[in-house]
PDB file of N, CA and C in Angstrom:
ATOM      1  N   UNK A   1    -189.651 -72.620 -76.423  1.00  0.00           N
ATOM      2  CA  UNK A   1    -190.142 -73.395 -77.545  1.00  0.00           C
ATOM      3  C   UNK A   1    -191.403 -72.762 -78.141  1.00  0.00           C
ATOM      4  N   UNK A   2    -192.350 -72.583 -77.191  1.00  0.00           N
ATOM      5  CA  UNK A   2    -193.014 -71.722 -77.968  1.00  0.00           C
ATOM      6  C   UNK A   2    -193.552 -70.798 -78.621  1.00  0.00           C
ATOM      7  N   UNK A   3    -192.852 -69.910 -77.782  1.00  0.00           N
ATOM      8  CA  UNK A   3    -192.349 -68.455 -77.882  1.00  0.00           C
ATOM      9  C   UNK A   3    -191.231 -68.646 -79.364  1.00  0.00           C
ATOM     10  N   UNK A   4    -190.610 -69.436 -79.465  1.00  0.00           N
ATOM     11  CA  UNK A   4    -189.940 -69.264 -80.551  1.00  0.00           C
ATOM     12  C   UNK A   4    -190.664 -69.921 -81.880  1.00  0.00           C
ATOM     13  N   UNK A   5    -191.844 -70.710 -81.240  1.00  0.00           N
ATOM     14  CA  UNK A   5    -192.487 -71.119 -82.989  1.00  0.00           C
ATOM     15  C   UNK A   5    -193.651 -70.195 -83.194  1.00  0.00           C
ATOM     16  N   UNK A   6    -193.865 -69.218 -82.364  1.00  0.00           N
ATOM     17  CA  UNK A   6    -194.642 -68.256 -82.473  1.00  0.00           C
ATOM     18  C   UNK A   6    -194.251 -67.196 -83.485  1.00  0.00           C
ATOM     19  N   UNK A   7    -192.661 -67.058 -83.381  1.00  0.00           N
ATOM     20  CA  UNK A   7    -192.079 -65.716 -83.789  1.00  0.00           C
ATOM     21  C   UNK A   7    -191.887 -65.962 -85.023  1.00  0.00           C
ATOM     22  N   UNK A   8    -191.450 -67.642 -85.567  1.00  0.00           N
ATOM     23  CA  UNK A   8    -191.187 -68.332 -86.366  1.00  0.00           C
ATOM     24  C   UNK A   8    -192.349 -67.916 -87.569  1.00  0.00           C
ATOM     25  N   UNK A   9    -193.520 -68.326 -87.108  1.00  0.00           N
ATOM     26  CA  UNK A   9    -194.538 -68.081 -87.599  1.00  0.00           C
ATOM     27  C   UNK A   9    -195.353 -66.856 -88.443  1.00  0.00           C
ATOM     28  N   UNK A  10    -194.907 -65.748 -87.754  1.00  0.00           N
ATOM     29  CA  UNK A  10    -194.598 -64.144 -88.102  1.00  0.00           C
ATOM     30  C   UNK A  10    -193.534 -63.669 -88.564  1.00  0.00           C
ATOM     31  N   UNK A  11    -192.272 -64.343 -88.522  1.00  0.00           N
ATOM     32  CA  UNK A  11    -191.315 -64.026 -89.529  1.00  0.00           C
ATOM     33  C   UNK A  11    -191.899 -64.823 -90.972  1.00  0.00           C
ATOM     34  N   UNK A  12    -192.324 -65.608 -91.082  1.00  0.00           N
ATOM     35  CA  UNK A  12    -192.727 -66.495 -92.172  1.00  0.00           C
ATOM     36  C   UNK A  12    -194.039 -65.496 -93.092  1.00  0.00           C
ATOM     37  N   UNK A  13    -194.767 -65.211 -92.272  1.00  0.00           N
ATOM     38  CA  UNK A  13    -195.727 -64.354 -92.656  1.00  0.00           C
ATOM     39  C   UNK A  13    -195.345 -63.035 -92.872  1.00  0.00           C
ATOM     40  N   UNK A  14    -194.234 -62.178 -92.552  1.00  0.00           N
ATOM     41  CA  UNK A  14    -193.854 -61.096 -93.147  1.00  0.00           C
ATOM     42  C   UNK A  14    -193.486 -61.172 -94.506  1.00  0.00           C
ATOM     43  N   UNK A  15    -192.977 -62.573 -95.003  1.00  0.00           N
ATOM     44  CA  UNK A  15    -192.333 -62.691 -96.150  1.00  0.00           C
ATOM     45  C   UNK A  15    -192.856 -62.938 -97.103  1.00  0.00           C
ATOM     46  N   UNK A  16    -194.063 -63.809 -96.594  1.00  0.00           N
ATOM     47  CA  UNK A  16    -194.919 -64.560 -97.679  1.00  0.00           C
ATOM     48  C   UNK A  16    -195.775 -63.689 -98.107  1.00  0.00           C
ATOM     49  N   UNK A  17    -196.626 -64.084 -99.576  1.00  0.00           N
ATOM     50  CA  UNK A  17    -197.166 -63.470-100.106  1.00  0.00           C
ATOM     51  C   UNK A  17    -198.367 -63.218 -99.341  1.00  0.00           C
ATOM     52  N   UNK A  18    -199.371 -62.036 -99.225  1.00  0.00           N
ATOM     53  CA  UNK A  18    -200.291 -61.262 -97.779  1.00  0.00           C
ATOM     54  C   UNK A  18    -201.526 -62.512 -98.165  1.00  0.00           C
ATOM     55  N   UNK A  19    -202.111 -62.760 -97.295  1.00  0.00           N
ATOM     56  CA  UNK A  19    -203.262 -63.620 -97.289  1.00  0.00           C
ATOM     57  C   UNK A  19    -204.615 -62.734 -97.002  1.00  0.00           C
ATOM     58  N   UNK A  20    -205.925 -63.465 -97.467  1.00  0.00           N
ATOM     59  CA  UNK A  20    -206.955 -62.750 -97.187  1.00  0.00           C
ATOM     60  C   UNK A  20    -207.011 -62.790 -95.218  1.00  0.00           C
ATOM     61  N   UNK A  21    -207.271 -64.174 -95.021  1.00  0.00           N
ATOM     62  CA  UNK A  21    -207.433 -64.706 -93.549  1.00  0.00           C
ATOM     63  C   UNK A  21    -206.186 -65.952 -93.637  1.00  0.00           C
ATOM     64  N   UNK A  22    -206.039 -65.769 -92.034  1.00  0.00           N
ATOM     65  CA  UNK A  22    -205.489 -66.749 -91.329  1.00  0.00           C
ATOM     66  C   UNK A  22    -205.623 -66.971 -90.191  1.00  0.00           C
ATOM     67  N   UNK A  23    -205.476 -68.572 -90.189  1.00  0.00           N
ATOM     68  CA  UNK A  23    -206.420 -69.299 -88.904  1.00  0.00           C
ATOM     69  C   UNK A  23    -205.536 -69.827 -88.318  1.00  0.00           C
ATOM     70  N   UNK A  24    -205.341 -69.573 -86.724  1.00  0.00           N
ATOM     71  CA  UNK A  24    -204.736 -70.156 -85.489  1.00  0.00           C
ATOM     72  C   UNK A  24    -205.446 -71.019 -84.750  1.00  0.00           C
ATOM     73  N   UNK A  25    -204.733 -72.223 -84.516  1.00  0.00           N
ATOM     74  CA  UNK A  25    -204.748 -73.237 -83.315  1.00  0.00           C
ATOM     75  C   UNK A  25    -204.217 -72.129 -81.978  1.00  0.00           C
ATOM     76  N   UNK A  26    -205.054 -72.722 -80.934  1.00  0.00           N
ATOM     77  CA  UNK A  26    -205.042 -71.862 -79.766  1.00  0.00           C
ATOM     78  C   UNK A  26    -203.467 -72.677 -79.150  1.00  0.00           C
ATOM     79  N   UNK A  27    -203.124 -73.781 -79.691  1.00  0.00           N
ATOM     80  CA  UNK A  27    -202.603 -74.431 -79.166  1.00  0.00           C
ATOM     81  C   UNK A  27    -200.649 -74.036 -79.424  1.00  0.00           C
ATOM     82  N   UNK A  28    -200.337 -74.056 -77.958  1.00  0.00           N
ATOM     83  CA  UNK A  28    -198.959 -73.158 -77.645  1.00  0.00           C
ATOM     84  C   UNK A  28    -199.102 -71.647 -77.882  1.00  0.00           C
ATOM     85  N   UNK A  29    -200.411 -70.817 -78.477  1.00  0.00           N
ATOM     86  CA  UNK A  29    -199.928 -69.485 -78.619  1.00  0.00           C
ATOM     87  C   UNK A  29    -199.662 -69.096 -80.010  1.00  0.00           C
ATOM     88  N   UNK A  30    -199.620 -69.844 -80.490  1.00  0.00           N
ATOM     89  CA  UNK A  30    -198.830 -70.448 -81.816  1.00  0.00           C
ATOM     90  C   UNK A  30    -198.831 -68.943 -82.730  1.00  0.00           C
ATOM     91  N   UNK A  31    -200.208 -68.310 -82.739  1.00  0.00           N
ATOM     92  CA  UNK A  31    -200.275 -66.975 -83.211  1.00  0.00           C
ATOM     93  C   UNK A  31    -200.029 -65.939 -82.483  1.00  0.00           C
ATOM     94  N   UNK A  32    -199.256 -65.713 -81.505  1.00  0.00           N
ATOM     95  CA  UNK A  32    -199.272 -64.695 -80.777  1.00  0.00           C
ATOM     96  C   UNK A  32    -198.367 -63.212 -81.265  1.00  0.00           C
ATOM     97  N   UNK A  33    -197.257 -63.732 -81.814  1.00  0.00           N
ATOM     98  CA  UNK A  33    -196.816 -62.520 -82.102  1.00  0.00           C
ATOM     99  C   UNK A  33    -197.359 -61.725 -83.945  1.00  0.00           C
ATOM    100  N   UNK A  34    -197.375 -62.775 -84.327  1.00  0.00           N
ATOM    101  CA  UNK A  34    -198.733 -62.057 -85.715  1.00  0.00           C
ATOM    102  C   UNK A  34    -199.444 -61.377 -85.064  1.00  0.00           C
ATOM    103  N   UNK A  35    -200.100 -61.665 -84.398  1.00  0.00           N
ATOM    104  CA  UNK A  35    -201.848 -61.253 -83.550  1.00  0.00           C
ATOM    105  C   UNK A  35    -200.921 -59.680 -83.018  1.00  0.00           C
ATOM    106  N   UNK A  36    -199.808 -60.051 -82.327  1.00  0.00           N
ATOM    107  CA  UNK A  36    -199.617 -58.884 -81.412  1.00  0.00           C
ATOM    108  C   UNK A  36    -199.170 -57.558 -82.389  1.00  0.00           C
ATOM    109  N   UNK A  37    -198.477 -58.481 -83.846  1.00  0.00           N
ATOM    110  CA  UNK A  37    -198.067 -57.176 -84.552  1.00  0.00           C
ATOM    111  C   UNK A  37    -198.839 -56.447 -85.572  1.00  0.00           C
ATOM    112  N   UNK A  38    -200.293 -57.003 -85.653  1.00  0.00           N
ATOM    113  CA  UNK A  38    -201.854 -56.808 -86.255  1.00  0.00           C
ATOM    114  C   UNK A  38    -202.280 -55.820 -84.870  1.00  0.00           C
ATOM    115  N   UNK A  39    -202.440 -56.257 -84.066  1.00  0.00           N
ATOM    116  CA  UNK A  39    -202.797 -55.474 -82.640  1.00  0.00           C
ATOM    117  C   UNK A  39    -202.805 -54.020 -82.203  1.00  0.00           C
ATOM    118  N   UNK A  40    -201.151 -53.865 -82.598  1.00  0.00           N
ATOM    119  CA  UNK A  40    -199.964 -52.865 -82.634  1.00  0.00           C
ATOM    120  C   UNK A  40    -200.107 -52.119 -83.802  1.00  0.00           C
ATOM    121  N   UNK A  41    -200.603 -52.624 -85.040  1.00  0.00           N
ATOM    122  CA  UNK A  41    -200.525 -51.697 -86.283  1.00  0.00           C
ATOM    123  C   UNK A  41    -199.091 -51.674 -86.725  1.00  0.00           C
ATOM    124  N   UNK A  42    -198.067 -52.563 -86.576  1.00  0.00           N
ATOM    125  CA  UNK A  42    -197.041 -52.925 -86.986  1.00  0.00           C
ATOM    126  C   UNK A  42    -197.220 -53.746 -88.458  1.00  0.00           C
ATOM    127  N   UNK A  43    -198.293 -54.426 -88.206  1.00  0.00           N
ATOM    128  CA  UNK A  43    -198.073 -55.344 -89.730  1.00  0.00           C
ATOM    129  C   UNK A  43    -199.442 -55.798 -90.592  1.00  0.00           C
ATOM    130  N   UNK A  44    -199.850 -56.961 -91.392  1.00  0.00           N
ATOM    131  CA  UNK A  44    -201.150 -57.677 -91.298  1.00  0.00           C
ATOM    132  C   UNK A  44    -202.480 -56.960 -91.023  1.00  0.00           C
ATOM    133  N   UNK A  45    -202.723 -55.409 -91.769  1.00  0.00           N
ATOM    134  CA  UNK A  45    -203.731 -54.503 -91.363  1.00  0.00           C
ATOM    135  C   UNK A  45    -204.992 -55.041 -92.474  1.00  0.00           C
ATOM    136  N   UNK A  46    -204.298 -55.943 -93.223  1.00  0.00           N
ATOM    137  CA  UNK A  46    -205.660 -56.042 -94.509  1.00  0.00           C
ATOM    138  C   UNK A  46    -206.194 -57.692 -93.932  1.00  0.00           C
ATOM    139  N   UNK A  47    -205.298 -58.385 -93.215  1.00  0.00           N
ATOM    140  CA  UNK A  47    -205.704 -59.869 -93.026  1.00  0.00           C
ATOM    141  C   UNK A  47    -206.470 -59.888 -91.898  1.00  0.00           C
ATOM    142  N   UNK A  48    -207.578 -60.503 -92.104  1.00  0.00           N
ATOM    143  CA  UNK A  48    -208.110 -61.030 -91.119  1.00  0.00           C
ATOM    144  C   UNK A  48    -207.485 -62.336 -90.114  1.00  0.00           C
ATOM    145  N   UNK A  49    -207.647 -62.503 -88.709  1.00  0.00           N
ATOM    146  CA  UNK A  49    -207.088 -63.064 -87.951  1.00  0.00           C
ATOM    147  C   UNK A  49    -208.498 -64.773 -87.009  1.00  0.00           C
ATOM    148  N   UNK A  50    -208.297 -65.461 -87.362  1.00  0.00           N
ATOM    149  CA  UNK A  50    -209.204 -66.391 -86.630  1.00  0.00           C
ATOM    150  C   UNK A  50    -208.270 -67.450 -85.640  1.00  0.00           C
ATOM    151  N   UNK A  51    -208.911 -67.235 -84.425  1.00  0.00           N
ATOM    152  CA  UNK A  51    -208.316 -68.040 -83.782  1.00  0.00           C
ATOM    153  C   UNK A  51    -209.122 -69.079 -83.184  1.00  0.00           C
ATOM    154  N   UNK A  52    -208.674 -70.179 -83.317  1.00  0.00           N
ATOM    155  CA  UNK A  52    -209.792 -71.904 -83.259  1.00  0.00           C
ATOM    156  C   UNK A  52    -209.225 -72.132 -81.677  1.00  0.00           C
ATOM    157  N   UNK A  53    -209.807 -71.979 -80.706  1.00  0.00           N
ATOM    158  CA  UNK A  53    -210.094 -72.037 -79.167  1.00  0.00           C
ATOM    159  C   UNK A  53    -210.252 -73.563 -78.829  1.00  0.00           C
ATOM    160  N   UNK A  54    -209.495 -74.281 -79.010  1.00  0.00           N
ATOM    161  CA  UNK A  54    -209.729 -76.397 -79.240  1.00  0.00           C
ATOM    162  C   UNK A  54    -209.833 -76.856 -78.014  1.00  0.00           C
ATOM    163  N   UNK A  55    -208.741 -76.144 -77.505  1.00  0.00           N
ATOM    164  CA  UNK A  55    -208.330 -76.627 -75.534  1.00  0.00           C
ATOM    165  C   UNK A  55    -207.512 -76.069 -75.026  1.00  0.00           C
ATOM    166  N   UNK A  56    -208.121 -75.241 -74.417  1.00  0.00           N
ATOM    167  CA  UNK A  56    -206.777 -74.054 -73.887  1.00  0.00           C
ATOM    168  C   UNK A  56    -205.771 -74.539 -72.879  1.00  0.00           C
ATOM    169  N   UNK A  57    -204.631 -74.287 -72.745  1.00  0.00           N
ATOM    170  CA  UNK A  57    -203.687 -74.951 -71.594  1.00  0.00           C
ATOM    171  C   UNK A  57    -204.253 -75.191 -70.382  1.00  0.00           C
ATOM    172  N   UNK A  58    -204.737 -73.524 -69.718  1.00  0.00           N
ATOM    173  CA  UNK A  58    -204.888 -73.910 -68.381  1.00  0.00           C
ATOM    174  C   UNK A  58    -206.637 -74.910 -67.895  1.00  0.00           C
ATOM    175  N   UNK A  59    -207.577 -74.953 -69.126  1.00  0.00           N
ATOM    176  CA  UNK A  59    -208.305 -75.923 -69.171  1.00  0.00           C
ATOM    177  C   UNK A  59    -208.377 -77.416 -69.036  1.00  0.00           C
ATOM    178  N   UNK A  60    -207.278 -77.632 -69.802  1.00  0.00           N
ATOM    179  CA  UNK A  60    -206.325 -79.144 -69.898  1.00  0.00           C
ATOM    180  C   UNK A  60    -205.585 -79.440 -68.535  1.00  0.00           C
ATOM    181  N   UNK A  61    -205.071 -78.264 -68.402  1.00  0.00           N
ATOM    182  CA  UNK A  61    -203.863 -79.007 -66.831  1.00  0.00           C
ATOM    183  C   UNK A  61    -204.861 -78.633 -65.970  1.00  0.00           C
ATOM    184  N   UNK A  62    -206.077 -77.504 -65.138  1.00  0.00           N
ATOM    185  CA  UNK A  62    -207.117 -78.139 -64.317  1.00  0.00           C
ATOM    186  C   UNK A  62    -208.045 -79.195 -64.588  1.00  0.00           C
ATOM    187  N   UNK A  63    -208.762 -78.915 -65.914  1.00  0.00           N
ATOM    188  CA  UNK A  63    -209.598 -80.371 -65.804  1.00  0.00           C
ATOM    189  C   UNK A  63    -208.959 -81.300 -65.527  1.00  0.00           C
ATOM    190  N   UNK A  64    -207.654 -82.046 -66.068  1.00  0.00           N
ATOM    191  CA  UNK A  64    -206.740 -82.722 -66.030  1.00  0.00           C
ATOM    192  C   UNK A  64    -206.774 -83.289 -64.264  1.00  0.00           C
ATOM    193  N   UNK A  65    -206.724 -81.897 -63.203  1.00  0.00           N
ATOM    194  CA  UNK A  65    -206.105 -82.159 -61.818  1.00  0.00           C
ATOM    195  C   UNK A  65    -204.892 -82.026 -61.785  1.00  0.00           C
ATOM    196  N   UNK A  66    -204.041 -81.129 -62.597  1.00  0.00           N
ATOM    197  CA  UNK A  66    -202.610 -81.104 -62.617  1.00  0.00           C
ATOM    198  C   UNK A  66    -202.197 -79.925 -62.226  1.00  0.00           C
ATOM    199  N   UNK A  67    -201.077 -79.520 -61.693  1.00  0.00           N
ATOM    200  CA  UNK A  67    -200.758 -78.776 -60.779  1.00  0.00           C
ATOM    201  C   UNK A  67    -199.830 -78.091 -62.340  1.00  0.00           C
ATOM    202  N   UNK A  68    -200.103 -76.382 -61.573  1.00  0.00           N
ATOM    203  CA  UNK A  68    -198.850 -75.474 -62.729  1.00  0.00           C
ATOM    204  C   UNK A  68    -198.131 -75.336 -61.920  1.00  0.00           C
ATOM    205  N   UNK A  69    -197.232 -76.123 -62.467  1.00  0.00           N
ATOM    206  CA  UNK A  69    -195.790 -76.067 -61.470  1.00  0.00           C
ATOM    207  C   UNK A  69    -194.673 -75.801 -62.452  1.00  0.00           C
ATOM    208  N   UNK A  70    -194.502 -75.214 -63.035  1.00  0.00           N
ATOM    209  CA  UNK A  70    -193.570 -74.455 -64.245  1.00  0.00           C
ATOM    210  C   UNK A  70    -194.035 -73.075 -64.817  1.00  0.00           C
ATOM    211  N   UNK A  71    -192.797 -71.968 -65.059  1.00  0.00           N
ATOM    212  CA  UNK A  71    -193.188 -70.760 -65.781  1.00  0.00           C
ATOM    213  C   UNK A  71    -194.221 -71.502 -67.534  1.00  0.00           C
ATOM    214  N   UNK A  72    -193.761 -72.150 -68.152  1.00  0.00           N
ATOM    215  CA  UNK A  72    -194.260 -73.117 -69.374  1.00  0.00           C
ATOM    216  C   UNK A  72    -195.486 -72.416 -69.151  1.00  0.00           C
ATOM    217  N   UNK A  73    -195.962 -72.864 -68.091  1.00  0.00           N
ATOM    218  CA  UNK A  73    -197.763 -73.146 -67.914  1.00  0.00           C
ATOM    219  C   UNK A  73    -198.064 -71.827 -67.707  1.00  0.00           C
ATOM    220  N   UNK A  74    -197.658 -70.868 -66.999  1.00  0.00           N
ATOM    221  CA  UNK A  74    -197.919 -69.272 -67.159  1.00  0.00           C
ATOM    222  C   UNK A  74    -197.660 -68.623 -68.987  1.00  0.00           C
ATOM    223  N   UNK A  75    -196.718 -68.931 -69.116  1.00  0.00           N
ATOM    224  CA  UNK A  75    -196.252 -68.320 -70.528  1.00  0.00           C
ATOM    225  C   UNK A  75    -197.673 -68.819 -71.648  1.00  0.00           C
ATOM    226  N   UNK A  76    -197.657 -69.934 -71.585  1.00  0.00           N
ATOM    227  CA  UNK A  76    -198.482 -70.278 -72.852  1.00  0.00           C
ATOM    228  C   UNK A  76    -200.131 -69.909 -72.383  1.00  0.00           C
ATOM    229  N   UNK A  77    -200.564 -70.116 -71.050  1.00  0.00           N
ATOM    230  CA  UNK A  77    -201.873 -69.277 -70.511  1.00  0.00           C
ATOM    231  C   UNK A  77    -201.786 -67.724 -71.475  1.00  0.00           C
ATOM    232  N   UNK A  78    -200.787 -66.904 -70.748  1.00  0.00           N
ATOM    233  CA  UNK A  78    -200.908 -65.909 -71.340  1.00  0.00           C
ATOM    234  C   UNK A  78    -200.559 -65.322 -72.817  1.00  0.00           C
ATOM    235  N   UNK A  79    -200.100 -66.504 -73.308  1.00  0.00           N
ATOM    236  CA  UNK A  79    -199.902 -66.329 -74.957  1.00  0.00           C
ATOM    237  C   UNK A  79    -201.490 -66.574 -75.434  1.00  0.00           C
ATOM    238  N   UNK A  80    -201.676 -67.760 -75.326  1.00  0.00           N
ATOM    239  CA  UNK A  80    -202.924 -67.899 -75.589  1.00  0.00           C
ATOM    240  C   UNK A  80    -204.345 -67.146 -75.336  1.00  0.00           C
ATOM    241  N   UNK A  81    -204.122 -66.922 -74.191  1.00  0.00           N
ATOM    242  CA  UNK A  81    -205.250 -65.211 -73.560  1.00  0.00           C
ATOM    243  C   UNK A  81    -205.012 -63.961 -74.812  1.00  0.00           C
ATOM    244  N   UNK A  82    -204.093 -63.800 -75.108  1.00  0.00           N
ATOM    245  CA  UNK A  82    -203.453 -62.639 -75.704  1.00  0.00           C
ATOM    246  C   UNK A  82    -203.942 -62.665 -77.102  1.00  0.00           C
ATOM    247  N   UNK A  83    -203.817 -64.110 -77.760  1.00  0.00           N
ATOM    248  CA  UNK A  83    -203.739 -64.402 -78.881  1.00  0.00           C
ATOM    249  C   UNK A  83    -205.922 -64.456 -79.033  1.00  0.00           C
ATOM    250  N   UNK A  84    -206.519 -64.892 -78.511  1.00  0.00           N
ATOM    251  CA  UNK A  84    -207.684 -64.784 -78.281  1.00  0.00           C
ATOM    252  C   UNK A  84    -208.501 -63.305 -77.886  1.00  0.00           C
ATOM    253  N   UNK A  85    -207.547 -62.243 -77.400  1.00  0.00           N
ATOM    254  CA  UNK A  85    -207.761 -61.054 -76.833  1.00  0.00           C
ATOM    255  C   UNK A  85    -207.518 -60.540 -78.210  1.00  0.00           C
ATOM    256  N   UNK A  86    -206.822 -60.425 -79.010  1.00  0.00           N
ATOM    257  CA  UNK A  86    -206.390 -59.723 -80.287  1.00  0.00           C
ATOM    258  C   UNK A  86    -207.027 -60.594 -81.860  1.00  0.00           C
ATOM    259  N   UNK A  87    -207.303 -61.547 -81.619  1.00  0.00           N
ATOM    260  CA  UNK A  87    -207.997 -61.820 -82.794  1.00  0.00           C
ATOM    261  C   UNK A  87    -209.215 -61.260 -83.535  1.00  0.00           C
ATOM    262  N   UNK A  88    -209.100 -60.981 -84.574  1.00  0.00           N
ATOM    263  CA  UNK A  88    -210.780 -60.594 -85.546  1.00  0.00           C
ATOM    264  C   UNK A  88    -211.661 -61.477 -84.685  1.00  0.00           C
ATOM    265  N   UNK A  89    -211.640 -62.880 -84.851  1.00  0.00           N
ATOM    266  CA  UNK A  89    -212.571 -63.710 -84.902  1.00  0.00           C
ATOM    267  C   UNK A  89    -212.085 -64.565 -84.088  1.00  0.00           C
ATOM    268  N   UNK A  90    -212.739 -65.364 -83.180  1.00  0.00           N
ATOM    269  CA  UNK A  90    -212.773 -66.062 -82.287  1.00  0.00           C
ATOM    270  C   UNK A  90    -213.360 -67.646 -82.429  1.00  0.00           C
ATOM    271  N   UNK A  91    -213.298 -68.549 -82.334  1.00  0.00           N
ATOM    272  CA  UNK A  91    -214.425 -69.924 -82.754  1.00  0.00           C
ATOM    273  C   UNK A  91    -213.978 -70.632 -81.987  1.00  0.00           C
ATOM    274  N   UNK A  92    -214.733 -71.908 -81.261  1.00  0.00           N
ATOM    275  CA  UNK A  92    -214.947 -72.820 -80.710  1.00  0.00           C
ATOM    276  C   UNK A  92    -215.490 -74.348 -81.215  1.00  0.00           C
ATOM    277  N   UNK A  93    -215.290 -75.360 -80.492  1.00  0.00           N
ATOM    278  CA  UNK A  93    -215.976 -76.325 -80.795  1.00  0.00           C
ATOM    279  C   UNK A  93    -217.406 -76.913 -80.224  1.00  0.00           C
ATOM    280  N   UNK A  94    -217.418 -75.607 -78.833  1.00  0.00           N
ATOM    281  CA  UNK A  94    -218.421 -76.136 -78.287  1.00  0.00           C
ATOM    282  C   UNK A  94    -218.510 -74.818 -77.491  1.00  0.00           C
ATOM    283  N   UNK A  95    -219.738 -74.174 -77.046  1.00  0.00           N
ATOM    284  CA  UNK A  95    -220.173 -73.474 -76.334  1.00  0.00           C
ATOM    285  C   UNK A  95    -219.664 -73.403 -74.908  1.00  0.00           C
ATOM    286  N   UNK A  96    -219.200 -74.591 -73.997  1.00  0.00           N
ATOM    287  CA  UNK A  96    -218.762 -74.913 -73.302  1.00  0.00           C
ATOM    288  C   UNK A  96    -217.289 -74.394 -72.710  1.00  0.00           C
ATOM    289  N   UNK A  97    -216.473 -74.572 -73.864  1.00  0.00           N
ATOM    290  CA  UNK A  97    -215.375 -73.362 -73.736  1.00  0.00           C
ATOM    291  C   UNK A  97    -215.330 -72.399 -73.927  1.00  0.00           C
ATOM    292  N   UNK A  98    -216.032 -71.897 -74.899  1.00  0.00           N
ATOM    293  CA  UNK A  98    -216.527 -70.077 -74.624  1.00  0.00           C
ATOM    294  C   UNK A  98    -216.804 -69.979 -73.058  1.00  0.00           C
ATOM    295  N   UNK A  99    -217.786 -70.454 -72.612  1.00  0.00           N
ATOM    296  CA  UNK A  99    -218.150 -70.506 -71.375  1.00  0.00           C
ATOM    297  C   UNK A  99    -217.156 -70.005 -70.083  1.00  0.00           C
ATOM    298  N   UNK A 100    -216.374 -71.512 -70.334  1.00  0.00           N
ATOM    299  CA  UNK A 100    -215.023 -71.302 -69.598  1.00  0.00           C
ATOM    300  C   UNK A 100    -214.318 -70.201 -69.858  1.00  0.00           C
ATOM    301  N   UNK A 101    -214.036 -69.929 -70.842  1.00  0.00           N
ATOM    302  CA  UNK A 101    -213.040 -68.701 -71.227  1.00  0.00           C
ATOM    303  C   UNK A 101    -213.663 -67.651 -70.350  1.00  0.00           C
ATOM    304  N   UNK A 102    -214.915 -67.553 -70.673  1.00  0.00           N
ATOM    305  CA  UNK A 102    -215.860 -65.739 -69.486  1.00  0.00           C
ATOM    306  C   UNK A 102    -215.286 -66.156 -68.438  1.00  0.00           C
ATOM    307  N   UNK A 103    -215.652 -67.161 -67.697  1.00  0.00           N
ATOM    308  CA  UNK A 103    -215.779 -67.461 -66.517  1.00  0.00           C
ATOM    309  C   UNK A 103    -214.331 -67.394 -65.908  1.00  0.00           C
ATOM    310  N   UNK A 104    -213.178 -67.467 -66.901  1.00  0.00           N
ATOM    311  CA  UNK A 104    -211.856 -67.674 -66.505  1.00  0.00           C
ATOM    312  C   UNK A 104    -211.259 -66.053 -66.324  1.00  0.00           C
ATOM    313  N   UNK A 105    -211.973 -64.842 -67.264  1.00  0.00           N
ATOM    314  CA  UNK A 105    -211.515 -63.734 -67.466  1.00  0.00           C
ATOM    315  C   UNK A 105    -211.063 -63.626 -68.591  1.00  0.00           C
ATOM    316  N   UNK A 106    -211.086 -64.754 -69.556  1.00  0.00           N
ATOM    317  CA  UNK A 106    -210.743 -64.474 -71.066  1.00  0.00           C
ATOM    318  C   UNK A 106    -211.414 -63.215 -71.471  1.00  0.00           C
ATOM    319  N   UNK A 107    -210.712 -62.380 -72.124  1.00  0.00           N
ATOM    320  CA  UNK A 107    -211.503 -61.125 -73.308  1.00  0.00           C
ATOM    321  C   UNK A 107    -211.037 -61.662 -74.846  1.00  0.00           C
ATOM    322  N   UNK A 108    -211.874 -61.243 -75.783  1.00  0.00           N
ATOM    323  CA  UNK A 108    -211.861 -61.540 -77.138  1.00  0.00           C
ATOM    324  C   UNK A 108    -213.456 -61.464 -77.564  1.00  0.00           C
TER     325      UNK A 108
END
């Protein structure tokens, strides 16, 4: 599912007319394969990329106390790592999850 509204998302953006910037929710990954084909030098070399860091998965299911007990919870960790690792620009709502992100091994 989310792997496929990711791709969804970058097929949509190959077609459409080129944007200056575009801004990602961290949420599912949602930008990951844009990000990866900006990354790669495959596509999106003039757009800038922002990705909005709200609540990352594996933040939500530990603070939470919830156990990753599904591939789901690996996949979208590392979509989201990826998608934050390859962005122009990075933003938060609070210093606090930047925080977390170092402390977790996030790069971006």
């Amino acid at each position: 599912k989310e792997n496929e509204m990711s791709h969804r998302v970058y097929l949509w953006l190959m077609q459409a007319e080129p944007f200056d910037v575009v801004h990602f929710s961290d949420v599912d990954g949602v930008g990951y394969w844009t990000l990866k084909a900006k990354y790669q030098g495959l596509a999106f070399q003039r757009m800038t990329t922002v990705v909005h860091m709200l609540a990352p998965h594996l933040w939500r299911k530990v603070g939470g106390l919830e156990s990753l007990d599904n591939v789901r919870d690996l996949m979208v960790d590392f979509m989201q790592r990826e998608s934050v690792r390859q962005a122009d620009l990075v933003v938060a709502p609070s210093q606090f999850i930047l925080n977390w992100a170092v402390d977790n091994g996030w790069e971006g």
